[in-house]
C-alpha atoms as a PDB file:
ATOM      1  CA  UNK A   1      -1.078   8.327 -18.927  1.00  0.00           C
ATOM      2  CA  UNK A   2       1.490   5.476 -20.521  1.00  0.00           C
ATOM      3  CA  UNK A   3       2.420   2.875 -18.320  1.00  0.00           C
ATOM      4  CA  UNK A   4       6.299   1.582 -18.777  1.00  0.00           C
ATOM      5  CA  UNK A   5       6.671  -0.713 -21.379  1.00  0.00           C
ATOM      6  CA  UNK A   6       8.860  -3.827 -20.936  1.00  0.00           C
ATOM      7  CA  UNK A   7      12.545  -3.507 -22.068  1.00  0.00           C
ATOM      8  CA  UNK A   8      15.308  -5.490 -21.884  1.00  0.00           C
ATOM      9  CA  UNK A   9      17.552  -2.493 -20.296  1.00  0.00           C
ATOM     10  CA  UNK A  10      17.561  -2.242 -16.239  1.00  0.00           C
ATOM     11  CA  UNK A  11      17.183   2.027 -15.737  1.00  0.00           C
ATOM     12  CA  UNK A  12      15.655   4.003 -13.172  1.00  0.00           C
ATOM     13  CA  UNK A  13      16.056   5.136  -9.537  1.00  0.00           C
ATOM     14  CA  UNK A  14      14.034   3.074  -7.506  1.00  0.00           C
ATOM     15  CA  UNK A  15      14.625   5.305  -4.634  1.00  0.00           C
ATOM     16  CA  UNK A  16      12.485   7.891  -6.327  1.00  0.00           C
ATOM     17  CA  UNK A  17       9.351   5.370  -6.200  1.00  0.00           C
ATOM     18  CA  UNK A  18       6.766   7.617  -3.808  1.00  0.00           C
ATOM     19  CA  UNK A  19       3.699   5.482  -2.680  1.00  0.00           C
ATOM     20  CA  UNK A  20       0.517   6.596  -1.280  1.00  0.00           C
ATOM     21  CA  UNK A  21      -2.170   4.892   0.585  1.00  0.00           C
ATOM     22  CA  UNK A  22      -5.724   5.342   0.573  1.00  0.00           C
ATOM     23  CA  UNK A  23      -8.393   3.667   2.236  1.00  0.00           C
ATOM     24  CA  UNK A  24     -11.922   4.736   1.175  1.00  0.00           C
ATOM     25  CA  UNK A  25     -13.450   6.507  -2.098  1.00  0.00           C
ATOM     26  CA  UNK A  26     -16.914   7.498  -1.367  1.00  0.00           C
ATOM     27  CA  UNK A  27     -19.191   9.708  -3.545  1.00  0.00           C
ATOM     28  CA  UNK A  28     -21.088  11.028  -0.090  1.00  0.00           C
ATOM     29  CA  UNK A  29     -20.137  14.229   1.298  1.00  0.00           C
ATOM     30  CA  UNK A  30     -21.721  13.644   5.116  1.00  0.00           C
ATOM     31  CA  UNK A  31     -19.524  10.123   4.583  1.00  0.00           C
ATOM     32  CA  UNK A  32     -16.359  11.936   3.151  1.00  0.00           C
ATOM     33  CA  UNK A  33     -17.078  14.745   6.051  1.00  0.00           C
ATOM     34  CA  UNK A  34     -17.121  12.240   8.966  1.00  0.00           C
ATOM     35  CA  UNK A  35     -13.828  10.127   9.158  1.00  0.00           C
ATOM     36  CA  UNK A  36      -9.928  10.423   7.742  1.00  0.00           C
ATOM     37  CA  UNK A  37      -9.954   7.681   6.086  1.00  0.00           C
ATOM     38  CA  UNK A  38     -12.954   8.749   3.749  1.00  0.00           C
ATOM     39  CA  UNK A  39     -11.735  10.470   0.710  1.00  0.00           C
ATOM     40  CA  UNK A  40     -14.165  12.234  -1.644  1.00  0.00           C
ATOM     41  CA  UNK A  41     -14.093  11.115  -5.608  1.00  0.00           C
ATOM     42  CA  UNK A  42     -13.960  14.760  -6.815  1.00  0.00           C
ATOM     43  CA  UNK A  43     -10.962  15.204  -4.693  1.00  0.00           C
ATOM     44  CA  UNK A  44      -9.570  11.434  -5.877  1.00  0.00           C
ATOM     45  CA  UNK A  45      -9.822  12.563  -9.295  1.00  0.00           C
ATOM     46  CA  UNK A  46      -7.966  15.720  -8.740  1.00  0.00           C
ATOM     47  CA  UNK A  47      -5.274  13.614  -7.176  1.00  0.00           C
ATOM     48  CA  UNK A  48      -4.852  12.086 -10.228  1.00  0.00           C
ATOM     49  CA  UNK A  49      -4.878  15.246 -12.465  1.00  0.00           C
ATOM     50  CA  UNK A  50      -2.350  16.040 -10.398  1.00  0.00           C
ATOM     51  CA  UNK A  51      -0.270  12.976 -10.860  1.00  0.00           C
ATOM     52  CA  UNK A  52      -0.636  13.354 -14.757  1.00  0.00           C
ATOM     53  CA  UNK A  53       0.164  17.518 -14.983  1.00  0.00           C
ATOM     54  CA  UNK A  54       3.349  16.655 -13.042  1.00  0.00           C
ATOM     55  CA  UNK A  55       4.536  13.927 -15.295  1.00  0.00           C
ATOM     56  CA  UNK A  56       4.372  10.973 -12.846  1.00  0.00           C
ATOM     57  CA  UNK A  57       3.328   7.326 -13.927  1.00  0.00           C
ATOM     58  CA  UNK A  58       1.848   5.398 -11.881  1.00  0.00           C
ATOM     59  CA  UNK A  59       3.826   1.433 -11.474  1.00  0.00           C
ATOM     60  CA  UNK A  60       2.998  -1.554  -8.923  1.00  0.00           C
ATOM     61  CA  UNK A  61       4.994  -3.858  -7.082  1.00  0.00           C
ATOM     62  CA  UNK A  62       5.089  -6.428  -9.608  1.00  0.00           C
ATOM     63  CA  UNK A  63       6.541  -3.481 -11.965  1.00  0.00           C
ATOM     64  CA  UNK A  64       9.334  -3.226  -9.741  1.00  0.00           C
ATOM     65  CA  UNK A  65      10.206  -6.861  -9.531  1.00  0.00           C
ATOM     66  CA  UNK A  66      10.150  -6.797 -13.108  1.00  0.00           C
ATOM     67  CA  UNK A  67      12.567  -3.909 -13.132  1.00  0.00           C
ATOM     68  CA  UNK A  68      14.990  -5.582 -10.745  1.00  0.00           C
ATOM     69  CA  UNK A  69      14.803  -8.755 -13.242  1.00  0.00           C
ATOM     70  CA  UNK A  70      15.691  -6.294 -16.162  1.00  0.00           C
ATOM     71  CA  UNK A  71      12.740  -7.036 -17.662  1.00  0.00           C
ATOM     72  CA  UNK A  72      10.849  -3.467 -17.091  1.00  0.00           C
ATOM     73  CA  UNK A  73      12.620   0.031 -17.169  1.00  0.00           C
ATOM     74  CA  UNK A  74      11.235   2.571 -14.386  1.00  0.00           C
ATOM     75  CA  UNK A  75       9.496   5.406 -15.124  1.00  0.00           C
ATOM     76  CA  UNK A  76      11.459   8.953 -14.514  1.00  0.00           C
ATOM     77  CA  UNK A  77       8.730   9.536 -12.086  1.00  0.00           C
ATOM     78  CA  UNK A  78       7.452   6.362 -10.303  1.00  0.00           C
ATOM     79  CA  UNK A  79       5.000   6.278  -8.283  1.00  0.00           C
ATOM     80  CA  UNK A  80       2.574   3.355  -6.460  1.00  0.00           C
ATOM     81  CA  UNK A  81      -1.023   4.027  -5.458  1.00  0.00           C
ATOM     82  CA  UNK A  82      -2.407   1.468  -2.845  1.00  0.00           C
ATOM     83  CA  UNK A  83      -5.238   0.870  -1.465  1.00  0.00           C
ATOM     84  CA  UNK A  84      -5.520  -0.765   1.781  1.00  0.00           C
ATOM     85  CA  UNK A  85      -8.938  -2.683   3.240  1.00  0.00           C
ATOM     86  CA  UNK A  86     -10.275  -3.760  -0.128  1.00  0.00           C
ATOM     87  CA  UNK A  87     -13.608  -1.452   0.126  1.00  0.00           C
ATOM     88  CA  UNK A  88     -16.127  -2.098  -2.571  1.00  0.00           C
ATOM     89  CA  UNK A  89     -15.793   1.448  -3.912  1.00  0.00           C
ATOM     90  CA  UNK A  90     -12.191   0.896  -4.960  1.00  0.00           C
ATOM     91  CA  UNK A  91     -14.597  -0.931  -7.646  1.00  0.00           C
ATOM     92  CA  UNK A  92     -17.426   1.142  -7.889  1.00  0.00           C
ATOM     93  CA  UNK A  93     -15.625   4.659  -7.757  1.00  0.00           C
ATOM     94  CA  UNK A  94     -11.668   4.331  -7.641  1.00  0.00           C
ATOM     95  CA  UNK A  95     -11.092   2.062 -10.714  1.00  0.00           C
ATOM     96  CA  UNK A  96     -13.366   4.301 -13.445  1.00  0.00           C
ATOM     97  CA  UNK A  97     -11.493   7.226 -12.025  1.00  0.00           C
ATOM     98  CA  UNK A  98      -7.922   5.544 -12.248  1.00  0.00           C
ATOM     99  CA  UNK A  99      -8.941   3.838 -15.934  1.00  0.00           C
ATOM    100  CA  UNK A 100      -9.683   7.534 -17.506  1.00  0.00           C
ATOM    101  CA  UNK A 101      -6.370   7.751 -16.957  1.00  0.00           C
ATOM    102  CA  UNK A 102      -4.843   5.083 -17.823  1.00  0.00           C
ATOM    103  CA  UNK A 103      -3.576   4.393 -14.647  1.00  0.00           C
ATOM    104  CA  UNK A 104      -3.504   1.266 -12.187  1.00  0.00           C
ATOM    105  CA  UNK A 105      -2.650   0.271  -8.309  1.00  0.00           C
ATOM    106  CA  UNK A 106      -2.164  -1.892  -5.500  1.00  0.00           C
ATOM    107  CA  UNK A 107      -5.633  -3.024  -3.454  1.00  0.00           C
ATOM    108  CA  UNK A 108      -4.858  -4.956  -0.292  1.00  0.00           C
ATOM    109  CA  UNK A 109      -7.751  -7.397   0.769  1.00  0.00           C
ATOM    110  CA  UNK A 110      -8.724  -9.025   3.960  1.00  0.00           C
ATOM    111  CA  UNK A 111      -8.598 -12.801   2.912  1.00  0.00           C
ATOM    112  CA  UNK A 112     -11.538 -14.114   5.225  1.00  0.00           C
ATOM    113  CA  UNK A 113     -14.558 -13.871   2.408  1.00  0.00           C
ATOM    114  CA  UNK A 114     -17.045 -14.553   5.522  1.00  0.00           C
ATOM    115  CA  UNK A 115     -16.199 -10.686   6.263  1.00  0.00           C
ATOM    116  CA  UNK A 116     -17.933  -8.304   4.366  1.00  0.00           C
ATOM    117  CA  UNK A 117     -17.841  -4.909   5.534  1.00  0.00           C
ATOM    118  CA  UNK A 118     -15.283  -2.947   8.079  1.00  0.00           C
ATOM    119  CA  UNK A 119     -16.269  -4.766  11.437  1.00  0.00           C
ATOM    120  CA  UNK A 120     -13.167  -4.204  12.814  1.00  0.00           C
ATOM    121  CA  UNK A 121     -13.547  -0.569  13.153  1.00  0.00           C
ATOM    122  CA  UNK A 122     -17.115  -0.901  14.553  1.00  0.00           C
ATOM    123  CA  UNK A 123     -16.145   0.306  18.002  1.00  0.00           C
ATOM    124  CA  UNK A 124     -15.157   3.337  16.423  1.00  0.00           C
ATOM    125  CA  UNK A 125     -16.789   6.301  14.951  1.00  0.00           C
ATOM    126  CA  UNK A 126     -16.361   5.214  11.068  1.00  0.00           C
ATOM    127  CA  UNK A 127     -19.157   4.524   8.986  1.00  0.00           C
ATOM    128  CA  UNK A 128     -20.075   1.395   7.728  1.00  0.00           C
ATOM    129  CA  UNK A 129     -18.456   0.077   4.296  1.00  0.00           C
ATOM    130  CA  UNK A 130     -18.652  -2.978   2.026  1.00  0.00           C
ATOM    131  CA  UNK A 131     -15.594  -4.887   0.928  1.00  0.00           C
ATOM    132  CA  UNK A 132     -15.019  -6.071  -2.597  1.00  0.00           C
ATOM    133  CA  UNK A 133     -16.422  -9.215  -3.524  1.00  0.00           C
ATOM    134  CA  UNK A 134     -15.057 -12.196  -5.411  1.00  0.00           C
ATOM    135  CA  UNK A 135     -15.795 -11.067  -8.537  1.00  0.00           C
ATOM    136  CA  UNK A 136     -14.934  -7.681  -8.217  1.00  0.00           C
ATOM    137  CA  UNK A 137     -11.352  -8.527  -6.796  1.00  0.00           C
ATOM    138  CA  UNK A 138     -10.965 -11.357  -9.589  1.00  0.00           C
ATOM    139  CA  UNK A 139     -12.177  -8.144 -11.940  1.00  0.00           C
ATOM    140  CA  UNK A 140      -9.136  -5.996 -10.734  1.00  0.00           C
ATOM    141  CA  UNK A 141      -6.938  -8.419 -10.818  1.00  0.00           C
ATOM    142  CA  UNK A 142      -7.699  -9.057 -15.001  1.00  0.00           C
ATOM    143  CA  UNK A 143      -7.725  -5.275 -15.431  1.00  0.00           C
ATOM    144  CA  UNK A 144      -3.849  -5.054 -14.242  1.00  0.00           C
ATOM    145  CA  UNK A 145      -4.215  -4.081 -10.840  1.00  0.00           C
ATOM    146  CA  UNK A 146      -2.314  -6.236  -8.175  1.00  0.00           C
ATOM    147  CA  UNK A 147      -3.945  -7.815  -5.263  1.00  0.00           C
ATOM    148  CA  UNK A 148      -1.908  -7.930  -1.849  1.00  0.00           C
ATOM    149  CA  UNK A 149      -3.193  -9.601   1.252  1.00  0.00           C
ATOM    150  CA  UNK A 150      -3.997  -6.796   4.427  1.00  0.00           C
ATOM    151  CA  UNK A 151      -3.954 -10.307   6.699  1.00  0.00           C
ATOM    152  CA  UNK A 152      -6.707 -12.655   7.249  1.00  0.00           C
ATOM    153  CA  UNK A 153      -9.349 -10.859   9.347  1.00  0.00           C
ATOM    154  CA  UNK A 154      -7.634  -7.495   9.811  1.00  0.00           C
ATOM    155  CA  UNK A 155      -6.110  -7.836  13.653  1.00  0.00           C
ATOM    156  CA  UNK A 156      -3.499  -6.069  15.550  1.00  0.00           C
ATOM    157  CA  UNK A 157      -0.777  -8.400  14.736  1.00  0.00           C
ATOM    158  CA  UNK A 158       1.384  -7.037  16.962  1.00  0.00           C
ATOM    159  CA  UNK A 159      -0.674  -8.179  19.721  1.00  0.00           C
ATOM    160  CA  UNK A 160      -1.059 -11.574  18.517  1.00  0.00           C
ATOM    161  CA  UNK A 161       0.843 -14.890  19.536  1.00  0.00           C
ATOM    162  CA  UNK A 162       3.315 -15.678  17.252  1.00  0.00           C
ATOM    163  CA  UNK A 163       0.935 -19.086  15.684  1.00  0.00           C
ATOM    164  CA  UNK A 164      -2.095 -16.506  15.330  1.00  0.00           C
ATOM    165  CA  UNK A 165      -0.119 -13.923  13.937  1.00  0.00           C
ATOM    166  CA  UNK A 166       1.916 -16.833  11.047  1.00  0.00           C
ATOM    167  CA  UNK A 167      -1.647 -17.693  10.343  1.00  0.00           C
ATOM    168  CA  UNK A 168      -2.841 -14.572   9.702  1.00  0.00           C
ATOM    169  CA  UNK A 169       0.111 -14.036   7.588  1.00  0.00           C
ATOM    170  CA  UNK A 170       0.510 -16.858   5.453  1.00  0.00           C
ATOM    171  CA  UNK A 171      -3.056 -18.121   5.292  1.00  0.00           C
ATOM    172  CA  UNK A 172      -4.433 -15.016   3.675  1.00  0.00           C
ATOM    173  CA  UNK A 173      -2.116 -15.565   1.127  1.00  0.00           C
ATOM    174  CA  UNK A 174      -3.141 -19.057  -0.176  1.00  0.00           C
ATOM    175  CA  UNK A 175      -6.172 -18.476  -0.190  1.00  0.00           C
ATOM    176  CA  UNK A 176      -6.213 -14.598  -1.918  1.00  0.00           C
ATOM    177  CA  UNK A 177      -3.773 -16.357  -4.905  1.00  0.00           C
ATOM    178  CA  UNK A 178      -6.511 -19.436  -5.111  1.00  0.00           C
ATOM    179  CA  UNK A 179      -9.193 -16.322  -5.666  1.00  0.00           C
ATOM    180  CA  UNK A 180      -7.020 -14.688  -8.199  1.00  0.00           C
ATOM    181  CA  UNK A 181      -5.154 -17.611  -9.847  1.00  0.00           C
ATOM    182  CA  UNK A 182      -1.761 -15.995  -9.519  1.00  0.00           C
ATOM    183  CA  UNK A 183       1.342 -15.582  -7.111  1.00  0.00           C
ATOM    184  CA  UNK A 184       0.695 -12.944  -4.016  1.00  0.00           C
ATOM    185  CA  UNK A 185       3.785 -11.283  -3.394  1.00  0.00           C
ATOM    186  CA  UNK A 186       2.582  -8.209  -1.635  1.00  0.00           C
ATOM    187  CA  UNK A 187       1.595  -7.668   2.124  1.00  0.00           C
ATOM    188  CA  UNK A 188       0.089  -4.483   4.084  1.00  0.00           C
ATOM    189  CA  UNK A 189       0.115  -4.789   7.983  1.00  0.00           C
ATOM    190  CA  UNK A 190      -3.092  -3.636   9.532  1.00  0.00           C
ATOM    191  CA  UNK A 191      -3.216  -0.593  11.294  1.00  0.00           C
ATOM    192  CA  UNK A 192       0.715  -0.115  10.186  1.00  0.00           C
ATOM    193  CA  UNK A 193       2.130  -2.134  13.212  1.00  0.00           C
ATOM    194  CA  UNK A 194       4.887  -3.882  12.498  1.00  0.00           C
ATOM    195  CA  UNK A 195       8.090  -5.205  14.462  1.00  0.00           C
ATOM    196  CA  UNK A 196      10.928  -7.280  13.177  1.00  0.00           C
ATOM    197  CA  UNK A 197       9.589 -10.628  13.776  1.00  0.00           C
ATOM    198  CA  UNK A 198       6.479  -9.637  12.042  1.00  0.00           C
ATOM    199  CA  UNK A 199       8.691  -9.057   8.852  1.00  0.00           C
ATOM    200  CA  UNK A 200      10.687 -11.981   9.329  1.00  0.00           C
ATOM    201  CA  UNK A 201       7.233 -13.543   8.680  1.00  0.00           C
ATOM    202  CA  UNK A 202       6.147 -11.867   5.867  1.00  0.00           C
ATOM    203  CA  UNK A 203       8.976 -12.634   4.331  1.00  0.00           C
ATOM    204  CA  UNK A 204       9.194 -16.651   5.239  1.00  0.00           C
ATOM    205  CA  UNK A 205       5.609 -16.744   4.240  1.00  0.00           C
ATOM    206  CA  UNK A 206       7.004 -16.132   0.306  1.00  0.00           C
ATOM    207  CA  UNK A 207       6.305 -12.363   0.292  1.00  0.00           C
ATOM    208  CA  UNK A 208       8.713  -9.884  -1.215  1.00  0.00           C
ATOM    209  CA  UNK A 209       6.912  -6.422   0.120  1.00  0.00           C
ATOM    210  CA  UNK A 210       5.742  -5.381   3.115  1.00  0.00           C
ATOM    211  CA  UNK A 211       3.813  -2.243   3.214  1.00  0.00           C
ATOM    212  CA  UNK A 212       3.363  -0.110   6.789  1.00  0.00           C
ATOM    213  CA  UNK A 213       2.438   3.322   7.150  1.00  0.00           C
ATOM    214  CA  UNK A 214       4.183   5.272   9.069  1.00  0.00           C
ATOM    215  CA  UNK A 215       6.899   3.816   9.884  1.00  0.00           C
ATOM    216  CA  UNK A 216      10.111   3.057   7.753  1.00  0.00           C
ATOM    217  CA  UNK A 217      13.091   4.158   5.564  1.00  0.00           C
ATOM    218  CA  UNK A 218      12.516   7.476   3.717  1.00  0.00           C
ATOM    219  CA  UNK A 219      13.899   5.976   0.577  1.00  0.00           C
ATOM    220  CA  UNK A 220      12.164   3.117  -1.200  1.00  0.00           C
ATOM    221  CA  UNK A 221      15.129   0.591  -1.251  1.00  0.00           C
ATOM    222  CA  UNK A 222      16.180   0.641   2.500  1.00  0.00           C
ATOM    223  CA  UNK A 223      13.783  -1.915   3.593  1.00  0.00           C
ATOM    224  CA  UNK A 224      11.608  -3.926   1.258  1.00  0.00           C
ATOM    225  CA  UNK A 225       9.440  -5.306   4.892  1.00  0.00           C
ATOM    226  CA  UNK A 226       8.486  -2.303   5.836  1.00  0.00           C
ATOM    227  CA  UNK A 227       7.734  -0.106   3.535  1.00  0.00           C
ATOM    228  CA  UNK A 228       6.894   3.958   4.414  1.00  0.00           C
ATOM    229  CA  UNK A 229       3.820   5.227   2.421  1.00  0.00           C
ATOM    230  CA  UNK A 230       2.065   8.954   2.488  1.00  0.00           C
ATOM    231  CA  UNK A 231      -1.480   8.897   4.032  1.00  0.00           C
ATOM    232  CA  UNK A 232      -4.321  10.322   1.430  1.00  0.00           C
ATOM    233  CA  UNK A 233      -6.807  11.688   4.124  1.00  0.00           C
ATOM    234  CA  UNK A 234      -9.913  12.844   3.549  1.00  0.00           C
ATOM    235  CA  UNK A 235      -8.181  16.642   4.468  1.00  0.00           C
ATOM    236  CA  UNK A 236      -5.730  16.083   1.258  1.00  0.00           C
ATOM    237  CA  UNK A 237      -6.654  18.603  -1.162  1.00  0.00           C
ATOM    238  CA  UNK A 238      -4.635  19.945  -3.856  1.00  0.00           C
ATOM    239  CA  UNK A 239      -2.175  21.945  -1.955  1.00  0.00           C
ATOM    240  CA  UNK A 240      -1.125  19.565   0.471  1.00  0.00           C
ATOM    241  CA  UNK A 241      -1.079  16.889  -2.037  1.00  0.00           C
ATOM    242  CA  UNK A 242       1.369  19.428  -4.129  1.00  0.00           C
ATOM    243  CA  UNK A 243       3.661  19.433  -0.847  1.00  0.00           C
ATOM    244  CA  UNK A 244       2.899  15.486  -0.232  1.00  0.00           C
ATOM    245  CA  UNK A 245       4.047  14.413  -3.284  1.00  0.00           C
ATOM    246  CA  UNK A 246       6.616  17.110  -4.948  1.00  0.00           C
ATOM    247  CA  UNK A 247       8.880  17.913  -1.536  1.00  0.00           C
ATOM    248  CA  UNK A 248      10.662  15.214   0.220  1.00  0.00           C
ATOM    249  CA  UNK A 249       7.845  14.817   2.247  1.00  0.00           C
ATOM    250  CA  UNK A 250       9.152  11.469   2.952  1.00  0.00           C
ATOM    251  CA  UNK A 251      12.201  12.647   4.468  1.00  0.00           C
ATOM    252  CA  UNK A 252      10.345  14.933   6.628  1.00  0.00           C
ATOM    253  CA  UNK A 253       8.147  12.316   7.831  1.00  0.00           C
ATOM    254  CA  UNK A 254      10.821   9.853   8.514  1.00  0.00           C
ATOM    255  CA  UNK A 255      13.189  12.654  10.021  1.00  0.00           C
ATOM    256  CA  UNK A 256       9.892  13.303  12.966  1.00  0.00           C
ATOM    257  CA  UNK A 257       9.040   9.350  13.262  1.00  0.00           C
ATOM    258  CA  UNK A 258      12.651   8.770  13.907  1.00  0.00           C
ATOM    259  CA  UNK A 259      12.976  11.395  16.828  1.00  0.00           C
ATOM    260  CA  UNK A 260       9.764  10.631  18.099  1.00  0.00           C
ATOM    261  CA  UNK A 261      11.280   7.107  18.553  1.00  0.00           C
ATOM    262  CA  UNK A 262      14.481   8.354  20.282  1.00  0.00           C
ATOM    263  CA  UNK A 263      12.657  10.280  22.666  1.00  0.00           C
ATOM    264  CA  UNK A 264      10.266   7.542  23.461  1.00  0.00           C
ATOM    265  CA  UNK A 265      12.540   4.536  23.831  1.00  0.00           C
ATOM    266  CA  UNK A 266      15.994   6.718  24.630  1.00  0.00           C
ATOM    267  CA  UNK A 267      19.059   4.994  23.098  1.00  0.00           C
ATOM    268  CA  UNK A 268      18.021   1.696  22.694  1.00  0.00           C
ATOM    269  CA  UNK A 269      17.362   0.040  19.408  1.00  0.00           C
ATOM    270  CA  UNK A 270      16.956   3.539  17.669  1.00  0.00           C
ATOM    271  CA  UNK A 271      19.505   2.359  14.659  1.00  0.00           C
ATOM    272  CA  UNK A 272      16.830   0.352  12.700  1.00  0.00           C
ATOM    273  CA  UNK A 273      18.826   0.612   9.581  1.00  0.00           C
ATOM    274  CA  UNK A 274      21.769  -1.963  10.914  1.00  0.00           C
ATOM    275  CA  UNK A 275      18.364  -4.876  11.109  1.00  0.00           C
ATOM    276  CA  UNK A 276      17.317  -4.123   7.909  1.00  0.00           C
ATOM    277  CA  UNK A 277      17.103  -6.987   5.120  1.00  0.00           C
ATOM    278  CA  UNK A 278      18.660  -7.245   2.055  1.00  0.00           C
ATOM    279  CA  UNK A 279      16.760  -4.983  -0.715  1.00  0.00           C
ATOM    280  CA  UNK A 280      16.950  -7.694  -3.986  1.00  0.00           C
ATOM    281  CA  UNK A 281      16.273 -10.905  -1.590  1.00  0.00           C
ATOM    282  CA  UNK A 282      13.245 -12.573  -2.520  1.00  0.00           C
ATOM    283  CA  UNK A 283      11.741 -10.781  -5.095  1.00  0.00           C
ATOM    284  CA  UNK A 284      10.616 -13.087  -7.465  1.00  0.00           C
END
């Protein structure tokens, strides 16, 4: 598949930009079989056969800055695949897969190189899985992928103080751009928990994205700090990735998140759009 060219012009809908996350590519069926997060290769693969037969081309974050700079025109059918956790296999599996095609993505590391495999999930029923090493994130980065930071050592920031929480912030983001020799712009919160003070972070800590899950604006441009993405499980075969990626899945999602809210909390604080910060503000 072509990836956009650089042009001088400024078109394209960035609201159209659809992004998906993924966590794991494994090539074991008992592994793929025993946890969400653990998506098969065959079934990767066919996710992007899927993305090709439809006509979408696959951009990163650093595309879009370079579109809001008029230095990039969008493609008529954007659309970002990340990659949170920074698992070896994004390597060993995801990257031949996405190359065939000529395609490319977003893989969010834990900064803390002392951690090499998923320990925070080692209360839980998840197997086991090593994390990309130096070379292999330096490799991505060279091969056009970005890197974004997923935090220093993968907490619940939410449930950190605010020091522990800056530091997880803004240290993983000197040190990832000292791996890669280049600017980090680009931030996933662990777990998807965010809360306005965790953005205001992200964003004083010189990031211009902030990727959750679950929560956030339908449309792309609403909120640059908390960006809504569409869960690959390891469940997402062709059909539902057909009605994940060519309804307005978003919408749906964001339509149950939002009443979910109102019923929790009532009344209060339900309006998230009126705290929401400017879309072109720091991107640079």
């Amino acid at each position: 598949m072509n990836q956009p060219q650089n042009q001088s012009t400024h078109n394209g809908n960035p609201n159209k930009i659809k992004i998906l996350v993924y966590h794991r590519i494994v090539d074991d069926d008992r592994i793929a079989n025993s946890h969400w997060t653990c998506l098969h290769v065959r079934e990767f693969r066919k996710h992007l056969e899927l993305i090709e037969r439809w006509g979408f081309t696959t951009i990163t974050f650093h595309d879009y800055r370079l579109f809001l700079r008029g230095e990039l025109n969008l493609p008529r059918k954007p659309v970002i695949l990340t990659f949170d956790d920074g698992f070896a296999e994004i390597s060993d599996l995801a990257f031949p897969a996405l190359q065939n095609f000529g395609m490319k993505g977003v893989v969010f590391v834990v900064a803390d190189r002392k951690i090499k495999s998923n320990i925070w999930e080692r209360d839980l029923a998840v197997p086991r899985g090593q994390l990309l090493r130096r070379d292999q994130i330096i490799e991505l980065a060279k091969e056009g992928f970005e890197i974004g930071s997923h935090s220093f050592s993968h907490p619940r920031l939410t449930e950190l103080g605010e020091d522990d929480a800056w530091r997880e912030i803004s240290h993983s983001r000197l040190i990832i751009e000292d791996l890669i020799g280049s600017p980090l712009r680009s931030f996933s919160y662990p777990y998807g928990l965010v809360n306005e003070n965790l953005k205001k972070m992200v964003r004083n800590a010189g990031y211009s994205i902030g990727c959750g899950v679950f929560s956030g604006s339908a449309l792309f441009c609403h909120d640059l700090f908390e960006l809504r993405r569409i869960t690959m499980r390891n469940t997402t075969h062709s059909l539902r990735f057909a009605l994940q990626l060519l309804t307005p899945y978003q919408r749906y999602e964001y339509l149950r998140w939002k009443t979910v809210r109102f019923l929790t909390n009532g009344h209060q604080n339900h309006n998230w759009q009126s705290r929401h910060i400017p879309v072109a503000e720091h991107l640079n």
